[in-house]
C-alpha atoms as a PDB file:
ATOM      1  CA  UNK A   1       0.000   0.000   0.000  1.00  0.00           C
ATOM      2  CA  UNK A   2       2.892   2.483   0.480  1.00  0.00           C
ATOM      3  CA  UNK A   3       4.509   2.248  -2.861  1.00  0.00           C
ATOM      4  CA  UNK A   4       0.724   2.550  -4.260  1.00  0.00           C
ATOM      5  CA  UNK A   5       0.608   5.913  -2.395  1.00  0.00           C
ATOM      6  CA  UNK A   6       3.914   6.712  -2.935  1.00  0.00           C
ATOM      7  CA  UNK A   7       3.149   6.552  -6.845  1.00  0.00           C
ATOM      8  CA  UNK A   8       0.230   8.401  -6.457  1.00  0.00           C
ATOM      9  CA  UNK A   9       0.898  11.504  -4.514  1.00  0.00           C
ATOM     10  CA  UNK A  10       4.126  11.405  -7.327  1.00  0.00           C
ATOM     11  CA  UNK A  11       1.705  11.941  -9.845  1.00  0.00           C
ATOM     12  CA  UNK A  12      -0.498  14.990  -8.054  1.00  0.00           C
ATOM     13  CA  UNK A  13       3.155  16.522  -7.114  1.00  0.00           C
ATOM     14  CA  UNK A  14       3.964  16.557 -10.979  1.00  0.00           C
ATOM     15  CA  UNK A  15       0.232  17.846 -11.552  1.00  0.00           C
ATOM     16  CA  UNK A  16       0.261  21.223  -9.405  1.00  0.00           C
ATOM     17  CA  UNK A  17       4.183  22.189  -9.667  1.00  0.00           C
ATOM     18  CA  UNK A  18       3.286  22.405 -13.766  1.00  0.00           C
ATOM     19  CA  UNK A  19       1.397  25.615 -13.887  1.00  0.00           C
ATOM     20  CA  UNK A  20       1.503  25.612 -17.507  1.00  0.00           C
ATOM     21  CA  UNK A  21       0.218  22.177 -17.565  1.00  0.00           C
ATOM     22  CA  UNK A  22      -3.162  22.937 -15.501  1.00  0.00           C
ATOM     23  CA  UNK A  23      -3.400  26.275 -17.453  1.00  0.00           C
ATOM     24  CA  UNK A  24      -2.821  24.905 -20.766  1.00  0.00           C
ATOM     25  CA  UNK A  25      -5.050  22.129 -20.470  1.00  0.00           C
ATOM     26  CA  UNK A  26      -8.255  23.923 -19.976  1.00  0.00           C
ATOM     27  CA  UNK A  27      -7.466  25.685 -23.290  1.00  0.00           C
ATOM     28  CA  UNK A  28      -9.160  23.158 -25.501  1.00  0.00           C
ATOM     29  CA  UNK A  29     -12.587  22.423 -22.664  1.00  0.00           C
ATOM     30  CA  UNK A  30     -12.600  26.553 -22.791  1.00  0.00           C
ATOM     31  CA  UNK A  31     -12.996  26.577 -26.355  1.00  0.00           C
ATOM     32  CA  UNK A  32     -15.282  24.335 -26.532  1.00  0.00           C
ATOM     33  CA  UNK A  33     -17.533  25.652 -24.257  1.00  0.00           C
ATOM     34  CA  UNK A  34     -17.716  29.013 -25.431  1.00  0.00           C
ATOM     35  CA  UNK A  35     -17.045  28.515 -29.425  1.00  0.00           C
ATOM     36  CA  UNK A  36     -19.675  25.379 -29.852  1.00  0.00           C
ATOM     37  CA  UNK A  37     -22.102  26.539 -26.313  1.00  0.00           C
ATOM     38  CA  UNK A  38     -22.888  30.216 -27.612  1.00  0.00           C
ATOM     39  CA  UNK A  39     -22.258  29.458 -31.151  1.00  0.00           C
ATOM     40  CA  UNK A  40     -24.975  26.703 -31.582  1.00  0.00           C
ATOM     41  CA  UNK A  41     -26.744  27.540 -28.389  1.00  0.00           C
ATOM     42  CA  UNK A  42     -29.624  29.547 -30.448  1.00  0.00           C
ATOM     43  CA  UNK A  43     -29.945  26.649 -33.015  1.00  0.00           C
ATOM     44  CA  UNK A  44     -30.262  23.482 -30.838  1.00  0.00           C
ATOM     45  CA  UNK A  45     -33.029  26.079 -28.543  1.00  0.00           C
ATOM     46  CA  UNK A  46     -34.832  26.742 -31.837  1.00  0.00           C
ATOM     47  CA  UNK A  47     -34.625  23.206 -32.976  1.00  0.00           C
ATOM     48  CA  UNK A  48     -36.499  22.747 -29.366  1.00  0.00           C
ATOM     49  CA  UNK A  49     -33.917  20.963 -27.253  1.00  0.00           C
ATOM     50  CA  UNK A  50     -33.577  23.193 -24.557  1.00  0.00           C
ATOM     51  CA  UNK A  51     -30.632  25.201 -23.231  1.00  0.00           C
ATOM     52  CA  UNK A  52     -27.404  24.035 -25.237  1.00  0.00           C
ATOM     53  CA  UNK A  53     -24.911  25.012 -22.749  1.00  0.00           C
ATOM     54  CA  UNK A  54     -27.050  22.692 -19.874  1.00  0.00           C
ATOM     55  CA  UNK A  55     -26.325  19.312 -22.281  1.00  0.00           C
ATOM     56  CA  UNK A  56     -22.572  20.651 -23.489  1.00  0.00           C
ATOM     57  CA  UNK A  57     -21.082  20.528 -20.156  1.00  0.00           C
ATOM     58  CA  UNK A  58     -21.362  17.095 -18.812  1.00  0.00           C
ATOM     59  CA  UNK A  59     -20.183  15.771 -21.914  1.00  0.00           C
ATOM     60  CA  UNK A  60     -17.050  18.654 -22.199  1.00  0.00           C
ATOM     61  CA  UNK A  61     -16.151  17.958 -18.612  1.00  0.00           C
ATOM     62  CA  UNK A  62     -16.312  14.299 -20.116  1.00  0.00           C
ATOM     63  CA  UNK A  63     -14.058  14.924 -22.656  1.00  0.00           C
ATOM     64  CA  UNK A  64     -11.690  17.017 -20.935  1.00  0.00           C
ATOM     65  CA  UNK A  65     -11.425  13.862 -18.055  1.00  0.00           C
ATOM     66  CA  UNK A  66     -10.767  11.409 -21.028  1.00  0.00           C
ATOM     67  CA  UNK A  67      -7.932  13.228 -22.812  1.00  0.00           C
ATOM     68  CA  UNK A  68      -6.302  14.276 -19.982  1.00  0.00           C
ATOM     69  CA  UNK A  69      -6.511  10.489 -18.804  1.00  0.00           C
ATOM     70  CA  UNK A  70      -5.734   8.843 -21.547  1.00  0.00           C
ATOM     71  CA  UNK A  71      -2.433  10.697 -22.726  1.00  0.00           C
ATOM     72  CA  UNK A  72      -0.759  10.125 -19.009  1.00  0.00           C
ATOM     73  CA  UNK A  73       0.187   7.172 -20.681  1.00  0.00           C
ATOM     74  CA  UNK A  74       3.087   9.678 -22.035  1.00  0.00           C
ATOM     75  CA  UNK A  75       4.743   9.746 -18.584  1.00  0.00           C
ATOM     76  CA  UNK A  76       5.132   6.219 -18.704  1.00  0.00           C
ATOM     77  CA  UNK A  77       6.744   6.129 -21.482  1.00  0.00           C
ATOM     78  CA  UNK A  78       8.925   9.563 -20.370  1.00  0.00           C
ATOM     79  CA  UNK A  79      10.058   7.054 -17.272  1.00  0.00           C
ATOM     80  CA  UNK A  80      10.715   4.333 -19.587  1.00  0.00           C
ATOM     81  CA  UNK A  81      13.172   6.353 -21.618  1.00  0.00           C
ATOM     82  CA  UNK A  82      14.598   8.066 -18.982  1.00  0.00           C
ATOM     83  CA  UNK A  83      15.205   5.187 -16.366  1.00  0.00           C
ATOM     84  CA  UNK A  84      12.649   5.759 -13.914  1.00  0.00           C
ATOM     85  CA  UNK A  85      10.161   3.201 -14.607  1.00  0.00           C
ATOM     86  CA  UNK A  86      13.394   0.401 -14.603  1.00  0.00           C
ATOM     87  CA  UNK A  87      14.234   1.810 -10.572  1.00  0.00           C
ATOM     88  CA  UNK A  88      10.762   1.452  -9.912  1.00  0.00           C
ATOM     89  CA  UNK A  89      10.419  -2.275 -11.629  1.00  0.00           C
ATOM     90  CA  UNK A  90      13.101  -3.549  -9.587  1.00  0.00           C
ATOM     91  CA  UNK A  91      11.950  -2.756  -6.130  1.00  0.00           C
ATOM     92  CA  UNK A  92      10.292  -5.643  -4.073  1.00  0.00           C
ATOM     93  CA  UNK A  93       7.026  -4.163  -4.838  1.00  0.00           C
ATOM     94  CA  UNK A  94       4.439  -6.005  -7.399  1.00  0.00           C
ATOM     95  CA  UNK A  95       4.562  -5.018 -10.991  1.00  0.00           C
ATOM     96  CA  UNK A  96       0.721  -4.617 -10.108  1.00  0.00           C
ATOM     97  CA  UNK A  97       0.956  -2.094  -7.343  1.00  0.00           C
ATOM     98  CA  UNK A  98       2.940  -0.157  -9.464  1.00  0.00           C
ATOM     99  CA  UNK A  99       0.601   0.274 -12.193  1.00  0.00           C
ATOM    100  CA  UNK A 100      -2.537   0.959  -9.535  1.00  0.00           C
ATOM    101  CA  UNK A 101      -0.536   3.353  -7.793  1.00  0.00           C
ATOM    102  CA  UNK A 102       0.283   5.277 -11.456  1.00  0.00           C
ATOM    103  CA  UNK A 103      -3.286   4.657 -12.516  1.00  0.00           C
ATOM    104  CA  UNK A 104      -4.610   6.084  -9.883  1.00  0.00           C
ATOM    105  CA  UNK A 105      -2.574   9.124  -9.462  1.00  0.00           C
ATOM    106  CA  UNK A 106      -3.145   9.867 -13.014  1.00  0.00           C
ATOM    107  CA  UNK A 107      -6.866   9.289 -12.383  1.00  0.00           C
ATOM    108  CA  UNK A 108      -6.713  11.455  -9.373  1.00  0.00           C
ATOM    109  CA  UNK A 109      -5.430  14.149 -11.859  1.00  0.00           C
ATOM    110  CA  UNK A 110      -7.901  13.442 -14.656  1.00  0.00           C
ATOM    111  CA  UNK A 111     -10.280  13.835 -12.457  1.00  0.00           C
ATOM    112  CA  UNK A 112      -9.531  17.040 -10.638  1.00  0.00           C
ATOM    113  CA  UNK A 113      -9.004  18.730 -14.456  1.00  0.00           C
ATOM    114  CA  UNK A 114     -12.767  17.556 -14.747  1.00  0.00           C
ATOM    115  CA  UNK A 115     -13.508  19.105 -11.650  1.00  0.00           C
ATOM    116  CA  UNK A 116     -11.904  22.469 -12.412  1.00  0.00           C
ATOM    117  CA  UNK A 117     -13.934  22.667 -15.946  1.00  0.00           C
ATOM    118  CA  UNK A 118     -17.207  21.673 -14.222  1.00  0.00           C
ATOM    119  CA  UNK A 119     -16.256  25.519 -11.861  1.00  0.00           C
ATOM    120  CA  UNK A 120     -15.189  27.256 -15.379  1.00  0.00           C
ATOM    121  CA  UNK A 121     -18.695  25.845 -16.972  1.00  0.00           C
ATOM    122  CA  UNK A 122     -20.703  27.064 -13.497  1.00  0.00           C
ATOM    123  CA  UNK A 123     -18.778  30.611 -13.984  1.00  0.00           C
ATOM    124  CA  UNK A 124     -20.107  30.768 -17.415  1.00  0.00           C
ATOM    125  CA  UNK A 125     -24.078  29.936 -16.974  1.00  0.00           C
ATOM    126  CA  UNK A 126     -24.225  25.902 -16.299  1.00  0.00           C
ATOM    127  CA  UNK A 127     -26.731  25.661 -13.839  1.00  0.00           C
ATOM    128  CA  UNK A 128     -26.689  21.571 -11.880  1.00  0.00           C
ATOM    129  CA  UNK A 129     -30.527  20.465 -11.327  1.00  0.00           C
ATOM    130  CA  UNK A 130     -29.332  19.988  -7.989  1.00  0.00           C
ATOM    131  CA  UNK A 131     -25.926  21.322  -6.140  1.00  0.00           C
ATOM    132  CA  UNK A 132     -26.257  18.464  -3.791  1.00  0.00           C
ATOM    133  CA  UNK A 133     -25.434  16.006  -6.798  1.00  0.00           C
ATOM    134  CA  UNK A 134     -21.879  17.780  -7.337  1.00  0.00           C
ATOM    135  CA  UNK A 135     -20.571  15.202  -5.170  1.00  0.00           C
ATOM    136  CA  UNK A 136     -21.712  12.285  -7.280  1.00  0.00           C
ATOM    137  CA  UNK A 137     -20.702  13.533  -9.867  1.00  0.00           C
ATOM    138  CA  UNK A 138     -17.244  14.073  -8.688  1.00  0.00           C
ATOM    139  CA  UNK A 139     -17.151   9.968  -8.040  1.00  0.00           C
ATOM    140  CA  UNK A 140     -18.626   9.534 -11.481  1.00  0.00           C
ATOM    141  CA  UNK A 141     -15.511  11.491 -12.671  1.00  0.00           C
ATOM    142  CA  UNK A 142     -13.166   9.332 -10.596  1.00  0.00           C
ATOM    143  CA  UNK A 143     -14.842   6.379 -12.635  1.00  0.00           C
ATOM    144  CA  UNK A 144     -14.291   7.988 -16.028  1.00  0.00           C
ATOM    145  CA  UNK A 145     -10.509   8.833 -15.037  1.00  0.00           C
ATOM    146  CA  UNK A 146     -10.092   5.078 -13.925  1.00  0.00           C
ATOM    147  CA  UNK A 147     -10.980   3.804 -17.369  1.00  0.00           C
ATOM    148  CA  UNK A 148      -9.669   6.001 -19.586  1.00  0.00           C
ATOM    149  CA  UNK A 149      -5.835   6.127 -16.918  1.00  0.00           C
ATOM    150  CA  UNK A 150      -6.157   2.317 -17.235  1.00  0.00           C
ATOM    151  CA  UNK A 151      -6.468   2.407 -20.990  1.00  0.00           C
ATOM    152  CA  UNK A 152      -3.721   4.747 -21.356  1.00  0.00           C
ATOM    153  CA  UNK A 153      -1.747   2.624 -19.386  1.00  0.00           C
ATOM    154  CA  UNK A 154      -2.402  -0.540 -21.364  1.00  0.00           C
ATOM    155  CA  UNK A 155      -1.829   0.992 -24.561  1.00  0.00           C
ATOM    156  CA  UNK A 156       2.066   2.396 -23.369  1.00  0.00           C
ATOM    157  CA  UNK A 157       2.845  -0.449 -21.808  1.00  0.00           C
ATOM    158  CA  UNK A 158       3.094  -2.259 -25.646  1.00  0.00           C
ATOM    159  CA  UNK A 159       5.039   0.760 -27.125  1.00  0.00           C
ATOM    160  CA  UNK A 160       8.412   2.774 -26.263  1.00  0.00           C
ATOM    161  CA  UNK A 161       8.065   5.707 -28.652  1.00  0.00           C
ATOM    162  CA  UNK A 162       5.777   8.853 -27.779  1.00  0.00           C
ATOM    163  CA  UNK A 163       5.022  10.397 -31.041  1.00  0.00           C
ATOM    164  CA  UNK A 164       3.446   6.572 -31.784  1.00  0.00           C
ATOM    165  CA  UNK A 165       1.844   6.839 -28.562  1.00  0.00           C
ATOM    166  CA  UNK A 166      -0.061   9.920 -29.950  1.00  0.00           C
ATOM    167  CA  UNK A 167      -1.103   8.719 -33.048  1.00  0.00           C
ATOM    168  CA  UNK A 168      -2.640   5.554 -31.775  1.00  0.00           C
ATOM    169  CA  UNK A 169      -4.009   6.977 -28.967  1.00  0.00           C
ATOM    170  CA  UNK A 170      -5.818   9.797 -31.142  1.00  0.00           C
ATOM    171  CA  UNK A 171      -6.565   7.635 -33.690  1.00  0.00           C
ATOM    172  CA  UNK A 172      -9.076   5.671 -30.398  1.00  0.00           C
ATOM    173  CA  UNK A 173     -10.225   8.503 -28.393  1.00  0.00           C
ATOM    174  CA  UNK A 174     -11.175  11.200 -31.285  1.00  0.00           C
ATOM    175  CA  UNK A 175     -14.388   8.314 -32.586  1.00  0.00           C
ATOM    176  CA  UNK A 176     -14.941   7.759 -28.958  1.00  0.00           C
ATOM    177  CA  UNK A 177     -15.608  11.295 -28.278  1.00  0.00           C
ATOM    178  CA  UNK A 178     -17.581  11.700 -31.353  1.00  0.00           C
ATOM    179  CA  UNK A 179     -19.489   9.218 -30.905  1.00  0.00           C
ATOM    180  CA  UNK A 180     -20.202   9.518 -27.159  1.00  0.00           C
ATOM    181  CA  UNK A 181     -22.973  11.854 -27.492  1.00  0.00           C
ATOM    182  CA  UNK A 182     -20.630  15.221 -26.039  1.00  0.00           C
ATOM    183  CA  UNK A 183     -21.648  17.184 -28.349  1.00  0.00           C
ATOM    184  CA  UNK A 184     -25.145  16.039 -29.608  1.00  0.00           C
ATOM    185  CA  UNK A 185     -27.986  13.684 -28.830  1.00  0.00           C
ATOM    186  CA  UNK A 186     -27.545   9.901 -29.600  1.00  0.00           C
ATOM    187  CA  UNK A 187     -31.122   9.747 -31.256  1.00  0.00           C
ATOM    188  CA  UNK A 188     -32.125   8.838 -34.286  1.00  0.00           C
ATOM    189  CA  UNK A 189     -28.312   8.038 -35.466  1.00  0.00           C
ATOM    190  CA  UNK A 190     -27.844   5.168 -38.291  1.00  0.00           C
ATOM    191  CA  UNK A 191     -28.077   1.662 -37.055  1.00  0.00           C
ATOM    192  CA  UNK A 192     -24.136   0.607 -37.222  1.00  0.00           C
ATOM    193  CA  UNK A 193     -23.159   3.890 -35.323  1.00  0.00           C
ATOM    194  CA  UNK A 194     -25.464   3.242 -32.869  1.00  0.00           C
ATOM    195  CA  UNK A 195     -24.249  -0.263 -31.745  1.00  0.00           C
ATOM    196  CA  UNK A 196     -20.665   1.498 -32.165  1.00  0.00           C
ATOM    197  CA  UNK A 197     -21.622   3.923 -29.492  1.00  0.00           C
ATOM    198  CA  UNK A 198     -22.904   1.371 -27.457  1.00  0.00           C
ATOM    199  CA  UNK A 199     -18.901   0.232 -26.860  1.00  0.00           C
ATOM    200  CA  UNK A 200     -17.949   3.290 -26.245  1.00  0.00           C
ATOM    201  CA  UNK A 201     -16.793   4.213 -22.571  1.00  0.00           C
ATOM    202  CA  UNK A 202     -17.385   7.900 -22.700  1.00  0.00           C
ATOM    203  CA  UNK A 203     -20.612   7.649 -24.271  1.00  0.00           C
ATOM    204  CA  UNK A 204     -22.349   5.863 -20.371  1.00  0.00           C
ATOM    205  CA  UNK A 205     -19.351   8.466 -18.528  1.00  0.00           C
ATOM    206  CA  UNK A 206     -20.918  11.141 -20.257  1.00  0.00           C
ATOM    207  CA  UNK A 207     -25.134   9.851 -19.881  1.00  0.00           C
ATOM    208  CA  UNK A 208     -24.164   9.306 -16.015  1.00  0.00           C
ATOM    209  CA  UNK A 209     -22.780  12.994 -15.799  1.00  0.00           C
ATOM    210  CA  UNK A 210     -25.904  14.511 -17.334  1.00  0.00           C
ATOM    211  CA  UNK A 211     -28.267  11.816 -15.134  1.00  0.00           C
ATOM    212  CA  UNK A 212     -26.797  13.267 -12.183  1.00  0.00           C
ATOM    213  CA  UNK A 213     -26.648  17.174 -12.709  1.00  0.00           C
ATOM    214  CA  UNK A 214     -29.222  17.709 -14.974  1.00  0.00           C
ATOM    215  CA  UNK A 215     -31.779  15.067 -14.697  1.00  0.00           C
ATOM    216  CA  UNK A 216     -31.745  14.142 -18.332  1.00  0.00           C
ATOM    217  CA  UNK A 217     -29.986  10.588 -19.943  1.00  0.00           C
ATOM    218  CA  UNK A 218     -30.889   7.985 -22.216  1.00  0.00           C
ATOM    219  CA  UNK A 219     -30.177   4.880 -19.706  1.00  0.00           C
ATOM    220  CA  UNK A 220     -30.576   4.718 -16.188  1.00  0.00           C
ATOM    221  CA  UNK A 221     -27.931   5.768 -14.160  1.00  0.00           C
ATOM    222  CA  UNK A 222     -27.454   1.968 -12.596  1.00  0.00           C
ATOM    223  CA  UNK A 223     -26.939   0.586 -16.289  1.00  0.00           C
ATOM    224  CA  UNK A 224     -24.518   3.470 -16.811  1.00  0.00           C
ATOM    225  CA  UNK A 225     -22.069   3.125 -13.567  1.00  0.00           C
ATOM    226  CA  UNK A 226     -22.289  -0.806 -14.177  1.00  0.00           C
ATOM    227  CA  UNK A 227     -21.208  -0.364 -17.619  1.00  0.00           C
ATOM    228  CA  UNK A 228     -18.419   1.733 -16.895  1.00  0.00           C
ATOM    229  CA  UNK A 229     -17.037  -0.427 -13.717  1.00  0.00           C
ATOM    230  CA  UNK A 230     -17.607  -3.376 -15.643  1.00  0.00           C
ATOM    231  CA  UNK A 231     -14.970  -1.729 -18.850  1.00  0.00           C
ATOM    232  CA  UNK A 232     -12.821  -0.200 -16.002  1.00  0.00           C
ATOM    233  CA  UNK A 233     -12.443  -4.275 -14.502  1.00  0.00           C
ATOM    234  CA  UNK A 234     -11.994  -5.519 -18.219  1.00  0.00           C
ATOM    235  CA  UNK A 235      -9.595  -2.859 -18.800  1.00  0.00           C
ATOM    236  CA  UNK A 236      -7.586  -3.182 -15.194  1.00  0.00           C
ATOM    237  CA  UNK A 237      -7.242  -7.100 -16.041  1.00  0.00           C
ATOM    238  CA  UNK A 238      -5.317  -6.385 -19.692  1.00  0.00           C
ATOM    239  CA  UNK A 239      -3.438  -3.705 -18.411  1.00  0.00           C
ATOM    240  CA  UNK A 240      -1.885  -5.550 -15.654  1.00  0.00           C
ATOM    241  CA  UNK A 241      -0.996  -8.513 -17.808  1.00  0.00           C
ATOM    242  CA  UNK A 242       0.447  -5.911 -20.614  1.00  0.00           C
ATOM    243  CA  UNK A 243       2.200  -4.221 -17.575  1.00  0.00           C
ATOM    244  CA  UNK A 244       3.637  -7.730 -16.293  1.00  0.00           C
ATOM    245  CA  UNK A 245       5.200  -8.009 -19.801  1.00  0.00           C
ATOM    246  CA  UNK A 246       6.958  -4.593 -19.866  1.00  0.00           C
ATOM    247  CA  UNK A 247      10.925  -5.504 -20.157  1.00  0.00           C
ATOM    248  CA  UNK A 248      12.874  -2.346 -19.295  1.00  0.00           C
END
């Protein structure tokens, strides 16, 4: 349990001494928000679905959990290169604790970048049905963070480069943000993209976020957290056997 915690608190310690880092990557959330939430905020009201800005943000604060997740992947690789992850590999600690403790810190960090665009979305007009259900939400967060850290995890522990790292990475999370209902409703979508979405993680992260602060979603919020625990488990199982195989 030590090294786990050890491992973690490294990763929030990286998190808040980058300034740039936290400042930087609320850039592309930001943009979002404003460009695509006052932009097509009038049409998607006259089209009759309500206040565009109220179904943007759980699915931006989605997002923004997601990439940030998914790319700390990098710093394993970074360690890799640079020696760290071989000190780490030969202490008497299982290659399994190691990855939860990294998996975790870099879900702790996903998670609090959610948090910090679900404060810039309530500075700029996001209203929650109910400020009591901030605090779910946070945990739903946590659970989003967990799969998408996990993932990122999985996918570095099979490569050594970083610029491959970002295509392949990109080249997965770009149709799963698409296609996760962020940015518009699920309904009425072809048949084939709608058993794609159905496989998508961030498409039951993203229902469970508007379920819980603004009362709206497409599945109940049971199937949704049982959906994403279950991919988190699936995902936690490879990862830990790619992780085993790592040779540094």
């Amino acid at each position: 349990m030590n090294a786990i915690y050890i491992l973690w608190l490294r990763q929030l310690i990286r998190y808040f001494r980058s300034k740039s880092r936290v400042i930087g990557s609320l850039a592309q959330p930001l943009l979002f928000l404003v460009a695509l939430g006052f932009g097509f905020g009038p049409i998607y009201s006259k089209a009759g679905g309500g206040n565009y800005i109220q179904f943007l943000v759980p699915g931006i604060v989605g997002m923004s959990i997601m990439f940030t997740a998914v790319f700390m992947g990098i710093e394993m690789i970074w360690d890799r290169q640079f020696g760290f992850l071989k000190e780490t590999m030969v202490a008497p600690v299982s290659r399994f604790n190691i990855m939860l403790g990294r998996t975790l810190g870099g879900a702790t960090v996903a998670a609090l970048q959610g948090v910090l665009v679900l404060a810039i979305s309530i500075a700029i007009g996001f209203r929650p049905s109910n400020w009591l259900f901030l605090i779910p939400a946070v945990l739903v967060m946590l659970l989003i963070a967990l799969v998408f850290t996990t993932l990122g995890t999985a996918i570095a522990s099979l490569l050594d480069d970083m610029q491959g790292f970002q295509l392949i990475v990109n080249f997965l999370i770009m149709p799963m943000f698409f296609l996760s209902g962020a940015l518009f409703p699920l309904q009425g979508l072809p048949t084939a993209i709608t058993e794609i979405t159905y496989i998508d993680p961030l498409s039951y992260g993203v229902d469970a976020l508007r379920n819980i602060l603004i009362g709206t979603s497409q599945m109940s919020l049971a199937i949704n957290l049982f959906a994403i625990v279950a991919i988190w488990l699936l995902l936690t199982g490879i990862g830990s056997y790619l992780f085993s195989k790592i040779e540094v």
